[in-house]
N, C-alpha and C. Protein backbone atom coordinates (compact mmCIF):
# COMPACT_ATOMS: atom_id res chain seq x y z
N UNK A 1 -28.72 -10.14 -13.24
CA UNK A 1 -27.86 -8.99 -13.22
C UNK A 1 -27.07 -8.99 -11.91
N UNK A 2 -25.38 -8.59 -12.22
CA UNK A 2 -24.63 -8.49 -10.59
C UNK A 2 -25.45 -7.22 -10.09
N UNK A 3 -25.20 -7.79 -8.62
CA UNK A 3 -25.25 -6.46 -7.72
C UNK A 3 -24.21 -5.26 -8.00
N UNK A 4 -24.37 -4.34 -7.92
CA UNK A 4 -22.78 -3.62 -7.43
C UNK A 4 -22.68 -3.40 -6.19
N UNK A 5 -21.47 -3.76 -6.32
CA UNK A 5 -20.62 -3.64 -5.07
C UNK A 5 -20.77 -2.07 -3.94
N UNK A 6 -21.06 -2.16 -3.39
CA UNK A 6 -21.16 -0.67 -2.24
C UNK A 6 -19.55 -0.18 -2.31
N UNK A 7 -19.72 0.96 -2.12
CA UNK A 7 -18.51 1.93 -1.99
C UNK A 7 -18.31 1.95 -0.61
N UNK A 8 -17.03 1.48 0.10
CA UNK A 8 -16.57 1.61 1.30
C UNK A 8 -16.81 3.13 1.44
N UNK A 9 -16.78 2.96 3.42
CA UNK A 9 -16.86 4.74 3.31
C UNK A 9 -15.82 4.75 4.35
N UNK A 10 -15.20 6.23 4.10
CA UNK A 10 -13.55 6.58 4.76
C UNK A 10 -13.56 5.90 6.62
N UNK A 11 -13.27 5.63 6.95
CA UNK A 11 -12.91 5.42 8.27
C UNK A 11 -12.18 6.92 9.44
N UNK A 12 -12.61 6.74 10.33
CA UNK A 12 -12.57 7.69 11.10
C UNK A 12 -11.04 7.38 12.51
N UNK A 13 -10.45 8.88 12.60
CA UNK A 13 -9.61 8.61 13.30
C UNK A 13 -9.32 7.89 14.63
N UNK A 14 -10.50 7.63 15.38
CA UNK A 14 -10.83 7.42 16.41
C UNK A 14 -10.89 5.99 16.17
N UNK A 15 -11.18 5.15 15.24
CA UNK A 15 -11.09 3.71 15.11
C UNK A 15 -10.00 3.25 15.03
N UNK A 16 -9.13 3.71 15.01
CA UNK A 16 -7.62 3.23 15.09
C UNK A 16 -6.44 3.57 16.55
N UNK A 17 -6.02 2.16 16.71
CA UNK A 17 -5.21 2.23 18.12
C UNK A 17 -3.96 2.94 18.13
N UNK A 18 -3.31 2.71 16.78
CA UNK A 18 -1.89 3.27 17.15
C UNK A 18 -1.61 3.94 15.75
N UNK A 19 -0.71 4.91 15.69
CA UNK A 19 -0.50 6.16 14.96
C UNK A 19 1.25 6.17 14.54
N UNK A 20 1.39 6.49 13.34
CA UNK A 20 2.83 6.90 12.71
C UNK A 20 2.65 8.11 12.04
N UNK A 21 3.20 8.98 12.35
CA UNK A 21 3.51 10.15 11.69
C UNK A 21 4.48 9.88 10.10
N UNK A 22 4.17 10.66 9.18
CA UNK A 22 4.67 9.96 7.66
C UNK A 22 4.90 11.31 7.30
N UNK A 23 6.04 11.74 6.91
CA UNK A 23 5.97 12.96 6.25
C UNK A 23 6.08 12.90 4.12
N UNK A 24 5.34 13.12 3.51
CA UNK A 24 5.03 12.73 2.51
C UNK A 24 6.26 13.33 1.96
N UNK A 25 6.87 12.61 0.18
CA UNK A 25 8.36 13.16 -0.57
C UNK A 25 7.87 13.83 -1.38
N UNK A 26 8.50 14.77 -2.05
CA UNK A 26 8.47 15.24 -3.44
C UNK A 26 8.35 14.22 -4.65
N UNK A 27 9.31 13.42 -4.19
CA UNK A 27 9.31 12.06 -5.12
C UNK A 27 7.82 11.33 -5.11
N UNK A 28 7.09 11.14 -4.03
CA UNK A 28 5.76 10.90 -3.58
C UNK A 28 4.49 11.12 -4.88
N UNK A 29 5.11 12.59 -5.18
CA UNK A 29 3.62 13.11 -6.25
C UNK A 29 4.03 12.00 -7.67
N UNK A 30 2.88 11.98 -8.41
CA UNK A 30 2.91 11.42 -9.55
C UNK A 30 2.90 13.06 -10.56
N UNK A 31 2.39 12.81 -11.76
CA UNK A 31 2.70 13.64 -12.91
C UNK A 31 0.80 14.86 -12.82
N UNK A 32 0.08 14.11 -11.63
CA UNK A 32 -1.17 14.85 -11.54
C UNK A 32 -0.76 15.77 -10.64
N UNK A 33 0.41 15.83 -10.07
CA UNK A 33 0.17 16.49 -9.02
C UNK A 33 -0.38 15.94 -7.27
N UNK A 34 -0.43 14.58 -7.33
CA UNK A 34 -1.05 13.95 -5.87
C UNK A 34 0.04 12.95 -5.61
N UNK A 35 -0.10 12.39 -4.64
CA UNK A 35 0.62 11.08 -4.22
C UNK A 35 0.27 9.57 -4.97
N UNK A 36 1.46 9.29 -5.97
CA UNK A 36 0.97 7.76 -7.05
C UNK A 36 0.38 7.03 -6.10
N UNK A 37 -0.91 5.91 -6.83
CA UNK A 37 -1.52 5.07 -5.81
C UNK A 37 -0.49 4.30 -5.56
N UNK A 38 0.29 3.92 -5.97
CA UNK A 38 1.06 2.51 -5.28
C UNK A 38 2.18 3.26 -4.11
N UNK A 39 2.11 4.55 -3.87
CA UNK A 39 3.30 4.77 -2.83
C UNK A 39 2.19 4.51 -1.48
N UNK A 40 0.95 4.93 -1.83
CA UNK A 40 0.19 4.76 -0.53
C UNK A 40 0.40 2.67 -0.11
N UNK A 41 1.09 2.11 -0.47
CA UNK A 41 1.54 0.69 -0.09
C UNK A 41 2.66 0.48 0.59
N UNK A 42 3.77 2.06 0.26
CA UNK A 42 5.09 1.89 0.87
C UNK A 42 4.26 2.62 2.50
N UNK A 43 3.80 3.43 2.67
CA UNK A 43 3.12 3.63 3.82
C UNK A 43 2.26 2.46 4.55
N UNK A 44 1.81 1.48 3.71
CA UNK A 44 1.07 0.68 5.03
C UNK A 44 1.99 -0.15 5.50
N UNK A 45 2.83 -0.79 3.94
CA UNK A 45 4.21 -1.47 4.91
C UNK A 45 4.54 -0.87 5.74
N UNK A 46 5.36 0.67 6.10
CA UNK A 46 6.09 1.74 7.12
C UNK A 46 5.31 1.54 8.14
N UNK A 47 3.86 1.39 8.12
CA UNK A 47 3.49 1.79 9.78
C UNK A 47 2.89 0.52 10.55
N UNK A 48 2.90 -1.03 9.66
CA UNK A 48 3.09 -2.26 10.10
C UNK A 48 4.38 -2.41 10.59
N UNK A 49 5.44 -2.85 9.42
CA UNK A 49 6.49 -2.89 9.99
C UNK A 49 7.37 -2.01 11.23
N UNK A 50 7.60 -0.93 11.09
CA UNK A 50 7.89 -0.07 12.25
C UNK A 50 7.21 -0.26 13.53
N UNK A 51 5.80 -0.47 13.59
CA UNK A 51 4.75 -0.78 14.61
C UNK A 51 5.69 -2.38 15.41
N UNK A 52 5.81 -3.25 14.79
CA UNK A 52 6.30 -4.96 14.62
C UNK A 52 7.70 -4.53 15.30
N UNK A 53 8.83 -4.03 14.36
CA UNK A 53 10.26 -3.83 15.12
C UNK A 53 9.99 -3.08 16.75
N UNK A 54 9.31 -2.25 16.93
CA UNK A 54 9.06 -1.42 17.69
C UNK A 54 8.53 -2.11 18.69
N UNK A 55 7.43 -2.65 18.62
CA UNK A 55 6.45 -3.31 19.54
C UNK A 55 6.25 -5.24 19.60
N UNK A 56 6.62 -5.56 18.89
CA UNK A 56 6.61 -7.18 18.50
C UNK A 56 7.68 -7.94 18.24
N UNK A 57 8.95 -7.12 18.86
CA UNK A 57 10.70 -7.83 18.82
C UNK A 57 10.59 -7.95 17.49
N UNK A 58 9.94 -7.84 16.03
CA UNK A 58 10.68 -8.21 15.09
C UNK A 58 11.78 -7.70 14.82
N UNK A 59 13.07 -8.30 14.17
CA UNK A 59 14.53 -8.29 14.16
C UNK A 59 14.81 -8.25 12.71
N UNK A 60 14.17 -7.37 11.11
CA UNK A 60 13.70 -7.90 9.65
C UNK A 60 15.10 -8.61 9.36
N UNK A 61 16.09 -8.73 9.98
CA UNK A 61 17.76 -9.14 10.05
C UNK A 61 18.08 -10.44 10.09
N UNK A 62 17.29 -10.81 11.70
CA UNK A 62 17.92 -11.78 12.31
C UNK A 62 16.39 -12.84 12.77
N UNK A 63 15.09 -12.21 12.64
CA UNK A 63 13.97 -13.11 13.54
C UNK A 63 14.01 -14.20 12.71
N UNK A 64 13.88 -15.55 13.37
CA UNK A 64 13.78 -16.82 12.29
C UNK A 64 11.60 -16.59 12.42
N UNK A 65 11.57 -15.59 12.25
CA UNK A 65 10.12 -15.77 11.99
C UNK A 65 9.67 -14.55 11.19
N UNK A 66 9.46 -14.58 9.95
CA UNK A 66 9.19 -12.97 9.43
C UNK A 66 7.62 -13.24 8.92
N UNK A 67 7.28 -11.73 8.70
CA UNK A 67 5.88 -11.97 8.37
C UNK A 67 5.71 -11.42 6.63
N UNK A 68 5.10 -12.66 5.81
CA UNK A 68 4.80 -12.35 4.08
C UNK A 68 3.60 -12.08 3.84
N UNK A 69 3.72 -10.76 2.82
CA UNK A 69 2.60 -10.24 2.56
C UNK A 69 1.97 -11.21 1.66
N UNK A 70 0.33 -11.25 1.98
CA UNK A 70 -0.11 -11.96 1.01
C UNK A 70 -1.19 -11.90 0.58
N UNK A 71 -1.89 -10.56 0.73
CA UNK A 71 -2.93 -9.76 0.27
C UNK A 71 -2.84 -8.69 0.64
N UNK A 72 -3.27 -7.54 0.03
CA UNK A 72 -3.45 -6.11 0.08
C UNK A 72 -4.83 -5.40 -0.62
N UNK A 73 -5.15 -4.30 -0.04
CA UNK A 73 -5.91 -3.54 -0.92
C UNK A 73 -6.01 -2.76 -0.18
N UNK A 74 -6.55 -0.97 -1.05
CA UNK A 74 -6.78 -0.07 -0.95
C UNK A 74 -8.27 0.59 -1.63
N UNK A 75 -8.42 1.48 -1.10
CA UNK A 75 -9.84 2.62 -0.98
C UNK A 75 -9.16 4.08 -1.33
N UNK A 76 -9.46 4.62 -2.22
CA UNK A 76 -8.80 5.97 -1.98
C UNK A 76 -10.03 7.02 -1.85
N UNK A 77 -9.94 8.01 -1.29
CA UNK A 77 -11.30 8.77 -1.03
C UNK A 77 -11.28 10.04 -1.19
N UNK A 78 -10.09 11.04 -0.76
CA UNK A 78 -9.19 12.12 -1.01
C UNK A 78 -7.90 11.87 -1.61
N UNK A 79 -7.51 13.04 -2.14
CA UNK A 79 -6.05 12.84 -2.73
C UNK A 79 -4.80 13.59 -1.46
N UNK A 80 -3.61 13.13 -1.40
CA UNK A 80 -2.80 13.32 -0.66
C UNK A 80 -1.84 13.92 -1.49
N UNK A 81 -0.90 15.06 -0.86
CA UNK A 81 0.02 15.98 -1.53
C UNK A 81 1.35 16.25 -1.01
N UNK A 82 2.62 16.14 -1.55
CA UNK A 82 3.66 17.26 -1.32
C UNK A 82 3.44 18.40 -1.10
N UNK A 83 3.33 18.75 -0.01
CA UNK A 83 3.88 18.54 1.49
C UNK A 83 2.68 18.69 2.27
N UNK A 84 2.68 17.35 2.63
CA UNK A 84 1.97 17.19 3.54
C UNK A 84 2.14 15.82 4.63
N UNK A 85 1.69 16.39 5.50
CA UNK A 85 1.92 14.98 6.71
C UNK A 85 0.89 13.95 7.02
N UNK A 86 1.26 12.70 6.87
CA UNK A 86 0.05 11.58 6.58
C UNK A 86 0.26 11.45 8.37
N UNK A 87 -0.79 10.94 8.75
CA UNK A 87 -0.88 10.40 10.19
C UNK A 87 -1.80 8.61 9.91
N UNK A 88 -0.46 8.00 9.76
CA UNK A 88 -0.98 6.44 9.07
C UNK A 88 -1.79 6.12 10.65
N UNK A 89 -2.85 5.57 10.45
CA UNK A 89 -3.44 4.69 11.91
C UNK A 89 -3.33 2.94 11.72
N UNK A 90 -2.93 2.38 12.53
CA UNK A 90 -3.33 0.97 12.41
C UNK A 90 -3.97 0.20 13.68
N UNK A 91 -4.68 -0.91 12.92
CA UNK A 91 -5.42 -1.53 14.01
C UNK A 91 -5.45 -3.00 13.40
N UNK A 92 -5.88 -4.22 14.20
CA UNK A 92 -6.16 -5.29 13.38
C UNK A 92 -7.21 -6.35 13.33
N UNK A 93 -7.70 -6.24 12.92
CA UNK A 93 -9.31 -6.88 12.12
C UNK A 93 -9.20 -8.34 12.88
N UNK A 94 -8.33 -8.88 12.26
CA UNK A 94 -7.96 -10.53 12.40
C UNK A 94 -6.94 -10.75 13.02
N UNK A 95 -6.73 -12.05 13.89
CA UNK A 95 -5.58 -12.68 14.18
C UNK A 95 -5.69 -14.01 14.13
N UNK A 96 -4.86 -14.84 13.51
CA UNK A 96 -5.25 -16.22 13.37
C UNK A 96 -3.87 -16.97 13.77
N UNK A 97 -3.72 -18.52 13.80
CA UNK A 97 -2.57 -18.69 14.34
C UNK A 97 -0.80 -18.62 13.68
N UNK A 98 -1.25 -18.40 12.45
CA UNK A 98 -0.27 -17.82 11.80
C UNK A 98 -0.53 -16.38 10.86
N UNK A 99 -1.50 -15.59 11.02
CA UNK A 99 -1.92 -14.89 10.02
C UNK A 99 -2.22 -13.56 10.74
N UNK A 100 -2.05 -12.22 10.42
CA UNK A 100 -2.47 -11.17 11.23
C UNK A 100 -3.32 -10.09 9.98
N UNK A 101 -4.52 -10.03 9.71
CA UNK A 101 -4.92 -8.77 9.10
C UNK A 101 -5.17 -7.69 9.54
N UNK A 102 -4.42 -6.39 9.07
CA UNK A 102 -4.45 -5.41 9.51
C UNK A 102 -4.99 -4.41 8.71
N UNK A 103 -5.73 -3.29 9.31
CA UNK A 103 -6.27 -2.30 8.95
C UNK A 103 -5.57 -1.43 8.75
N UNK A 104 -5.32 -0.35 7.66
CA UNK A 104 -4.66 1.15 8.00
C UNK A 104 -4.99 1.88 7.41
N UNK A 105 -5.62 3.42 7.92
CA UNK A 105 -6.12 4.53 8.09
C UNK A 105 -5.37 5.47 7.75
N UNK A 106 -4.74 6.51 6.14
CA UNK A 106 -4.32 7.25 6.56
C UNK A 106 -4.88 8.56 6.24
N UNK A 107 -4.83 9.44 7.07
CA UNK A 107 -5.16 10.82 7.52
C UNK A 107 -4.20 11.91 7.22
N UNK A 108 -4.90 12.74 6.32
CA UNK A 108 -3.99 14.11 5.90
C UNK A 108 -3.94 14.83 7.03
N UNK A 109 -2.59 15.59 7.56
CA UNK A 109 -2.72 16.40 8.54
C UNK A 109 -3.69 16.46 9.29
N UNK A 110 -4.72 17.26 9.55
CA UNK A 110 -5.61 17.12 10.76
C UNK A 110 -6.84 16.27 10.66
N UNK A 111 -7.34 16.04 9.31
CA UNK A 111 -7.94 15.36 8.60
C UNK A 111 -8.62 14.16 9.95
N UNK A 112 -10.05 14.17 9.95
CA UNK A 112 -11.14 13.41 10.96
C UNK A 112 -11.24 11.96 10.21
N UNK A 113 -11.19 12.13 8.66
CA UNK A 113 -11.45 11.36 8.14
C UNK A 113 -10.30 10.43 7.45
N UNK A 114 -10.31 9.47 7.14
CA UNK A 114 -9.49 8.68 6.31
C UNK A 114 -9.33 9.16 4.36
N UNK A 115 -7.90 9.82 4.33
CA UNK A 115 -7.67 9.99 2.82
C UNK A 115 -7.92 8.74 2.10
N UNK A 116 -6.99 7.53 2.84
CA UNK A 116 -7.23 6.23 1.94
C UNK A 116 -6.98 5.31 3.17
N UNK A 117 -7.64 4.42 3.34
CA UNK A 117 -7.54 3.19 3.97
C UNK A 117 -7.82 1.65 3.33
N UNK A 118 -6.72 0.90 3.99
CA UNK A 118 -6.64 -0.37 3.17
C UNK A 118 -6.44 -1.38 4.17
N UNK A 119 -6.09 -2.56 3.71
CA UNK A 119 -5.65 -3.52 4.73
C UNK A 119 -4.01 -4.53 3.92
N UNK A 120 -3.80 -4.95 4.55
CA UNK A 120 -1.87 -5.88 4.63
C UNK A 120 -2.59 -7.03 5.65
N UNK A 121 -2.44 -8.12 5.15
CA UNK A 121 -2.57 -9.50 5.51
C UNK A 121 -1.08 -10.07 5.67
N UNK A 122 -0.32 -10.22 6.39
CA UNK A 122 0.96 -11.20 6.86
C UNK A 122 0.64 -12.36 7.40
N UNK A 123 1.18 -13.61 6.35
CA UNK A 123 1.32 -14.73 6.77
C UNK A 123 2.59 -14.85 7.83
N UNK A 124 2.91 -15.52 9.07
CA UNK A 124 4.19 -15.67 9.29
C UNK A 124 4.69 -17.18 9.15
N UNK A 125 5.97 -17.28 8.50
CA UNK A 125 6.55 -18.05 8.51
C UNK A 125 8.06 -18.26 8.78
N UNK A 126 8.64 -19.86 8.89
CA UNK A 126 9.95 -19.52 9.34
C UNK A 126 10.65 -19.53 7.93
N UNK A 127 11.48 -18.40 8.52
CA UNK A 127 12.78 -17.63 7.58
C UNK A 127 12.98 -18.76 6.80
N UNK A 128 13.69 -19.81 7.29
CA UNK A 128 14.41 -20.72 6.70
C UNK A 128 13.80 -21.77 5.56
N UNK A 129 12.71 -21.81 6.21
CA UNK A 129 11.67 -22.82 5.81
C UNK A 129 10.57 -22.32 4.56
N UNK A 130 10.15 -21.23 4.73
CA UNK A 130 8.80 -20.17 4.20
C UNK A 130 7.88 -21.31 4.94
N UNK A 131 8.12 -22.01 5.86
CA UNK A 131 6.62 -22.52 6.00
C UNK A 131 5.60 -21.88 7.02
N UNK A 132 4.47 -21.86 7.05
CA UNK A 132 3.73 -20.75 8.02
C UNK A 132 4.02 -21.80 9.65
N UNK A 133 4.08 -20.44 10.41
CA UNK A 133 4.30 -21.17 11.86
C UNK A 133 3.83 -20.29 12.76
N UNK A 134 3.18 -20.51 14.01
CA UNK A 134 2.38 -19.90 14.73
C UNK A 134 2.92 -18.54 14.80
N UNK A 135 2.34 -17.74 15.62
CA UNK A 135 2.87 -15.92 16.00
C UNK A 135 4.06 -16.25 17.11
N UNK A 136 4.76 -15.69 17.02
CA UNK A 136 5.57 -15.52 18.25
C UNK A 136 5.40 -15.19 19.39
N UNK A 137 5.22 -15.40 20.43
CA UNK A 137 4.47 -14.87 21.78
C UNK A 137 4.45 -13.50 21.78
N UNK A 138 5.78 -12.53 21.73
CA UNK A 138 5.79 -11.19 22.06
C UNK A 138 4.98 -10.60 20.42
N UNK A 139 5.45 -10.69 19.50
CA UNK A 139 4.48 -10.15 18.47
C UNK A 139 3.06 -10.43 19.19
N UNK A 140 2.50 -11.91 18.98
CA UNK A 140 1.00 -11.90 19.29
C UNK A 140 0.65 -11.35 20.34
N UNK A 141 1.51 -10.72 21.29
CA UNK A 141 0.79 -9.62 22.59
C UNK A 141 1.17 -8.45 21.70
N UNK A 142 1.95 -8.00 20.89
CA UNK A 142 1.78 -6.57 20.07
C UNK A 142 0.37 -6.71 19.35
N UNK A 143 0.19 -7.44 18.80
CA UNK A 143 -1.29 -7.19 18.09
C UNK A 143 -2.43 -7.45 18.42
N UNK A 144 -2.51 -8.08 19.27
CA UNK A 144 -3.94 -8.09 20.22
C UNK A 144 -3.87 -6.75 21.07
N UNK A 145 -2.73 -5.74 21.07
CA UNK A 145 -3.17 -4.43 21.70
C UNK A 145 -4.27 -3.71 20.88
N UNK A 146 -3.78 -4.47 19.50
CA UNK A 146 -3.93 -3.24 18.14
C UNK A 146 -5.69 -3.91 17.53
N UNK A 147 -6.20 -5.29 18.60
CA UNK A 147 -7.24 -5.55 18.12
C UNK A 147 -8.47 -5.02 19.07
N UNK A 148 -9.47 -4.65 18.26
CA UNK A 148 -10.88 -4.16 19.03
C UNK A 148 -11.48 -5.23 19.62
C-alpha cells in the first residue's frame, strides 16, 4: 500500500526575506466567490520577476540572459478575496549554476500565516540560444540575499 503523502503546513511570515505588496482584481475572483487557483501563479511570477528587474539588472527587453520557468507548484490553505491585499514573500531554497528555486509565501492582509505558498524554478538561459548558462553576477548577488 502507498504511503500518503503529508499535507504541507502554511509557512510563516517571518521565513521570508523580501515582500511585494499585491493588491488583489475584481477580475481575480472566480464564480465561488475567491481568487481562481491559477491567478495565484500570475502573483508568484509578479513578485519574482519585479524582485529580478528591481534587484538583479534583469532588462525582460534587452538581458541576453532571461530566466524559463520550468516547474511550479502550489499549496492552498485559505482562500483569498476581492478586496483584499496579498503581501507575496519570497525567498530561495536553491541556487545552482544555472537554476534558481524559489519559494513564495502569500499572506492576506495581516495574515501570520501563509494563504498559499508555492515555489517557481527558473532555468537561465541565453536569449538567443535557449541554452542554459551560468547566473549573471549581479542577479546571483540578488538571490543569495533572498537565500537562508
Amino acid at each position: 500500500m502507498a504511503e500518503k503523502a503529508q499535507r504541507p503546513t502554511p509557512a510563516r511570515r517571518a521565513e521570508f526575506l523580501h515582500f511585494l505588496e499585491i493588491t488583489t482584481r475584481w477580475g481575480d475572483n472566480d464564480a465561488y466567490g475567491h481568487v481562481n487557483n491559477a491567478v495565484y501563479y500570475f502573483y508568484f511570477d509578479t513578485v519574482v520577476n519585479r524582485f529580478l528587474i528591481e534587484q538583479g539588472g534583469l532588462d525582460i527587453k534587452q538581458s541576453p540572459v532571461i530566466g524559463l520557468v520550468v516547474e511550479t507548484g502550489c499549496n492552498y490553505f485559505k482562500p483569498v478575496a476581492y478586496p483584499e491585499t496579498i503581501h507575496a514573500g519570497l525567498r530561495v531554497e536553491h541556487i545552482g549554476n544555472s537554476s534558481v528555486r524559489y519559494q513564495i509565501g502569500l499572506f492576506r492582509n495581516d495574515d501570520d500565516l501563509a494563504s498559499a505558498q508555492g515555489h517557481f524554478v527558473h532555468v537561465y538561459v541565453d536569449r538567443a540560444s535557449s541554452k542554459p548558462v551560468p547566473l549573471p553576477e549581479k542577479l546571483a548577488q540578488a538571490v543569495r540575499r533572498l537565500s537562508k
